[in-house]
C-alpha atoms as a PDB file:
ATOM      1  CA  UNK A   1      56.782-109.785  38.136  1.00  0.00           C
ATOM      2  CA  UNK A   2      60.400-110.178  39.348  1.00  0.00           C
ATOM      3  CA  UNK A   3      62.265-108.445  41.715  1.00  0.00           C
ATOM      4  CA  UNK A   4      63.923-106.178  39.673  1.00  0.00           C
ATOM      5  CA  UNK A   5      61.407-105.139  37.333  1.00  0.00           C
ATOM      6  CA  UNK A   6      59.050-104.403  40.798  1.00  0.00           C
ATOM      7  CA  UNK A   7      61.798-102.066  41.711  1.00  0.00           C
ATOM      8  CA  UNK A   8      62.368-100.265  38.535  1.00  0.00           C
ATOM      9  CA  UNK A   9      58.934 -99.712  38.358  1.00  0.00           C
ATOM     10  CA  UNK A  10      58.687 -98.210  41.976  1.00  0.00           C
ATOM     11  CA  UNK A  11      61.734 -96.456  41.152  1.00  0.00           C
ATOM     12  CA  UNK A  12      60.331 -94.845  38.270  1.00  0.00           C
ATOM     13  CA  UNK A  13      56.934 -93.764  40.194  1.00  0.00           C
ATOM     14  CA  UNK A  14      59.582 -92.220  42.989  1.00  0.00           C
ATOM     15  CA  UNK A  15      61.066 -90.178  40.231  1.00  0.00           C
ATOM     16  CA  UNK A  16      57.776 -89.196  38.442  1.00  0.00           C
ATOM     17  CA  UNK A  17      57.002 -87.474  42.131  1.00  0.00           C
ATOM     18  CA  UNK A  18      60.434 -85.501  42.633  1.00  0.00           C
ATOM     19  CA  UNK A  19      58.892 -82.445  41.068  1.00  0.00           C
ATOM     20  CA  UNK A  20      56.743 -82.366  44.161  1.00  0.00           C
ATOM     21  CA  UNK A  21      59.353 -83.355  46.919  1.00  0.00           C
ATOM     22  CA  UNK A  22      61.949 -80.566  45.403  1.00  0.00           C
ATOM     23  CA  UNK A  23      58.960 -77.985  45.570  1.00  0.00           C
ATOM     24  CA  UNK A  24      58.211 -78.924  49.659  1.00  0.00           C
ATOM     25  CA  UNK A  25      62.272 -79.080  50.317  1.00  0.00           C
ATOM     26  CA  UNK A  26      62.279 -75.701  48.236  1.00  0.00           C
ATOM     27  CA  UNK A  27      59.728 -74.043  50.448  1.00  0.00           C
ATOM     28  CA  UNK A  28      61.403 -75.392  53.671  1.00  0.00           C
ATOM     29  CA  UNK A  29      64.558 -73.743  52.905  1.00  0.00           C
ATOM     30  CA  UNK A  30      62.840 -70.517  51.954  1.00  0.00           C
ATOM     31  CA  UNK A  31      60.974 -70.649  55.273  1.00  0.00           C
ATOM     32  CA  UNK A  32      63.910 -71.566  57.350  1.00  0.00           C
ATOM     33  CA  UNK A  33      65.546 -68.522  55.650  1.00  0.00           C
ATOM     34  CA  UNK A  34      63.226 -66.414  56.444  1.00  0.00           C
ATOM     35  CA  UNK A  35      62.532 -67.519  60.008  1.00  0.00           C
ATOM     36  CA  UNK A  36      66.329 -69.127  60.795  1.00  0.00           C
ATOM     37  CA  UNK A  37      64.794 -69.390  64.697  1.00  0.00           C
ATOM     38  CA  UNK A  38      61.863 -70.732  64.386  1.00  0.00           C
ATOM     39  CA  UNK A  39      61.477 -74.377  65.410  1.00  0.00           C
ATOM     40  CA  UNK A  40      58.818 -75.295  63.020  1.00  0.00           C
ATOM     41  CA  UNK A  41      60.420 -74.343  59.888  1.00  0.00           C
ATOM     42  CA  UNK A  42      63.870 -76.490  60.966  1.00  0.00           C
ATOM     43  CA  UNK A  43      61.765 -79.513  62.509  1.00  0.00           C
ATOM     44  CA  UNK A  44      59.960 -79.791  58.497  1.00  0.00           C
ATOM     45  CA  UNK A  45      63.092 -79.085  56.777  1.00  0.00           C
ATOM     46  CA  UNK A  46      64.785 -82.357  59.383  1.00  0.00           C
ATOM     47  CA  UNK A  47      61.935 -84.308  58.071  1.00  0.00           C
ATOM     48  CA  UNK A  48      62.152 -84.039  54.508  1.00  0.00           C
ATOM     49  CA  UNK A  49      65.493 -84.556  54.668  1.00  0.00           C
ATOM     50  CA  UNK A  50      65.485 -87.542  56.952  1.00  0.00           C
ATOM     51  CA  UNK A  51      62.474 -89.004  54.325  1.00  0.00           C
ATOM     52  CA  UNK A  52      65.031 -88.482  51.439  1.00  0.00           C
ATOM     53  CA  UNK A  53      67.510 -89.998  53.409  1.00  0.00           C
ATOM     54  CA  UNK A  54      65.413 -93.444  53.480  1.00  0.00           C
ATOM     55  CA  UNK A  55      63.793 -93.074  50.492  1.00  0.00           C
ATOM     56  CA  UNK A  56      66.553 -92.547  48.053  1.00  0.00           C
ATOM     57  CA  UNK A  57      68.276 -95.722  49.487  1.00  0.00           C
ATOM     58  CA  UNK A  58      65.221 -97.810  49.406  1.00  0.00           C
ATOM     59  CA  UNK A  59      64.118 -97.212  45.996  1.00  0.00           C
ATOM     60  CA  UNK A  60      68.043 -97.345  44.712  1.00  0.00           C
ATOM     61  CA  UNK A  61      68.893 -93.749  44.303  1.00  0.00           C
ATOM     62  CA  UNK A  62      72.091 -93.579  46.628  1.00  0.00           C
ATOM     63  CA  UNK A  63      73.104 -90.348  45.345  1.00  0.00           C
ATOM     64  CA  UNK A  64      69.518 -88.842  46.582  1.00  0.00           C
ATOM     65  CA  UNK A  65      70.182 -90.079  50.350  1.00  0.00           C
ATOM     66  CA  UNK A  66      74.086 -88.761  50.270  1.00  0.00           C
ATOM     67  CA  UNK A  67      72.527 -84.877  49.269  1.00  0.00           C
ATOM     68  CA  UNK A  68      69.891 -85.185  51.888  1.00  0.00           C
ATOM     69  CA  UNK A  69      72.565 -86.061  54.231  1.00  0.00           C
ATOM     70  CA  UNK A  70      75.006 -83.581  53.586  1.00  0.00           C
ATOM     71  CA  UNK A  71      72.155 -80.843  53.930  1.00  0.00           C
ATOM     72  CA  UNK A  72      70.964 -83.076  57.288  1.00  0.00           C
ATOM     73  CA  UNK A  73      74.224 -82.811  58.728  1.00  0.00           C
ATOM     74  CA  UNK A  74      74.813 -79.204  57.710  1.00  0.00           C
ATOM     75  CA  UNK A  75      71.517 -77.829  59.019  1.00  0.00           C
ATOM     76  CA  UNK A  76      72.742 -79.777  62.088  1.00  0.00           C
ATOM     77  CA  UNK A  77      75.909 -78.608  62.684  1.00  0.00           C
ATOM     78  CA  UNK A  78      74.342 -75.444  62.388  1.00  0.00           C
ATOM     79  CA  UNK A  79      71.803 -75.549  64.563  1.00  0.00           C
ATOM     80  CA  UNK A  80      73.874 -77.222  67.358  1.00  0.00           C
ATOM     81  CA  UNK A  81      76.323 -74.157  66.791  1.00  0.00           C
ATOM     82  CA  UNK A  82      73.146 -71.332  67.115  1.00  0.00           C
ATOM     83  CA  UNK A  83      74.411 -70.211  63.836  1.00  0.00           C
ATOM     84  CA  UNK A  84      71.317 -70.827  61.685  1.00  0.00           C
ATOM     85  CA  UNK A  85      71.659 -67.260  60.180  1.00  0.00           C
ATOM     86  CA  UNK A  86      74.868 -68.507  58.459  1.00  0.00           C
ATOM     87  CA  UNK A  87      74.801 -67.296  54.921  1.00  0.00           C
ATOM     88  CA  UNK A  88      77.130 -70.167  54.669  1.00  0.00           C
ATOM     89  CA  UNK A  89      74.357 -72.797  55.607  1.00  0.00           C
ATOM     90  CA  UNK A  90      71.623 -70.978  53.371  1.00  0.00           C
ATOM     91  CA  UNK A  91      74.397 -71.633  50.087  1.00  0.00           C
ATOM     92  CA  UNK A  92      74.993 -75.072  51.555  1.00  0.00           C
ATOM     93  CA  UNK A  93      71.538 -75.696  51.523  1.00  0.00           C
ATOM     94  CA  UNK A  94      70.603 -74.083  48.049  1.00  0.00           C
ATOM     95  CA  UNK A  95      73.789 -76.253  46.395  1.00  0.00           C
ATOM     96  CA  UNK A  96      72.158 -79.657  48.094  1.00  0.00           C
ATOM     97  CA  UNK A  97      69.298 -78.888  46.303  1.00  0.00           C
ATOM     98  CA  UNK A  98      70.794 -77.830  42.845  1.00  0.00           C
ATOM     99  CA  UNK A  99      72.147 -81.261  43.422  1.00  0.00           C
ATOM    100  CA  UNK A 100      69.221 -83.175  43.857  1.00  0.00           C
ATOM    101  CA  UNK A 101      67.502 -81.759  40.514  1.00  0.00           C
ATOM    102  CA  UNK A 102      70.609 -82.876  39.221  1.00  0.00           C
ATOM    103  CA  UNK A 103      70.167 -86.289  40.575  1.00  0.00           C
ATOM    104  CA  UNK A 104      66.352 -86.740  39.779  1.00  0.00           C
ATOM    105  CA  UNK A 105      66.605 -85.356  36.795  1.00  0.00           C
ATOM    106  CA  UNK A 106      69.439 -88.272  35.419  1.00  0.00           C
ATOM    107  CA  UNK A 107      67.535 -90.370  37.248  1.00  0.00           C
ATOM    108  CA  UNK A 108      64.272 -89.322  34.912  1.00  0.00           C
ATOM    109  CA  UNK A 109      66.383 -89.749  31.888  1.00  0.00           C
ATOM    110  CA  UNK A 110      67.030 -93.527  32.715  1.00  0.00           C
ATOM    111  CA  UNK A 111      63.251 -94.483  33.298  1.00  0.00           C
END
C-alpha cells in the first residue's frame, strides 16, 4: 500500500471516531462550566485539546489542530488570568467546538 493511500485510510478511521472525541470535548466543557475551579475538569479539557492538537496535524486535518488551539490558548489565557468564570471563555469554547463539527463533518464528506 503506498503512502498516501495508508494515510487516507487512517485519516478516514480518525474521522469515523470524531463522533466520540466531540462527545468527551463536549462533556469537558460542560464540566469545566459547571466547576470553572476545579483542577480536574481544566487538566481533561488541556488534554483533549492538546491530543487534537497532534492528532489533527498527524493524520492531515490542519484545520482540527488550529480549533483545538485557539480553545488551548483561550482556556489558557483564562486560567492564567483567574477568570475561568468568563462567560466570554464558555462562548469561546462552545464556538471552537461548533467549529470542529464543522471541520469533521467536511472532513466525513471527503472519505
Amino acid at each position: 500500500m503506498d503512502d498516501e493511500r495508508w494515510l487516507q485510510d487512517m485519516r478516514s478511521v480518525y474521522v469515523s471516531k470524531s463522533a466520540d472525541k466531540l462527545s468527551d470535548l463536549i462533556q469537558a466543557v460542560s464540566g469545566l462550566e459547571k466547576s470553572p475551579e476545579s483542577t480536574v475538569a481544566y487538566r481533561r479539557l488541556d488534554r483533549l485539546l492538546h491530543n487534537l492538537i497532534g492528532s489533527g496535524g498527524s493524520y492531515g486535518l490542519p484545520e482540527v489542530s488550529d480549533a483545538a488551539r485557539h480553545m488551548l490558548q483561550r482556556l489558557k489565557a483564562a486560567k492564567e488570568r483567574h477568570d475561568m468564570l468568563a462567560p466570554a471563555l464558555m462562548s469561546d469554547l462552545r464556538a471552537g467546538l461548533m467549529r470542529l463539527e464543522e471541520v469533521f463533518s467536511r472532513a466525513a464528506l471527503e472519505r
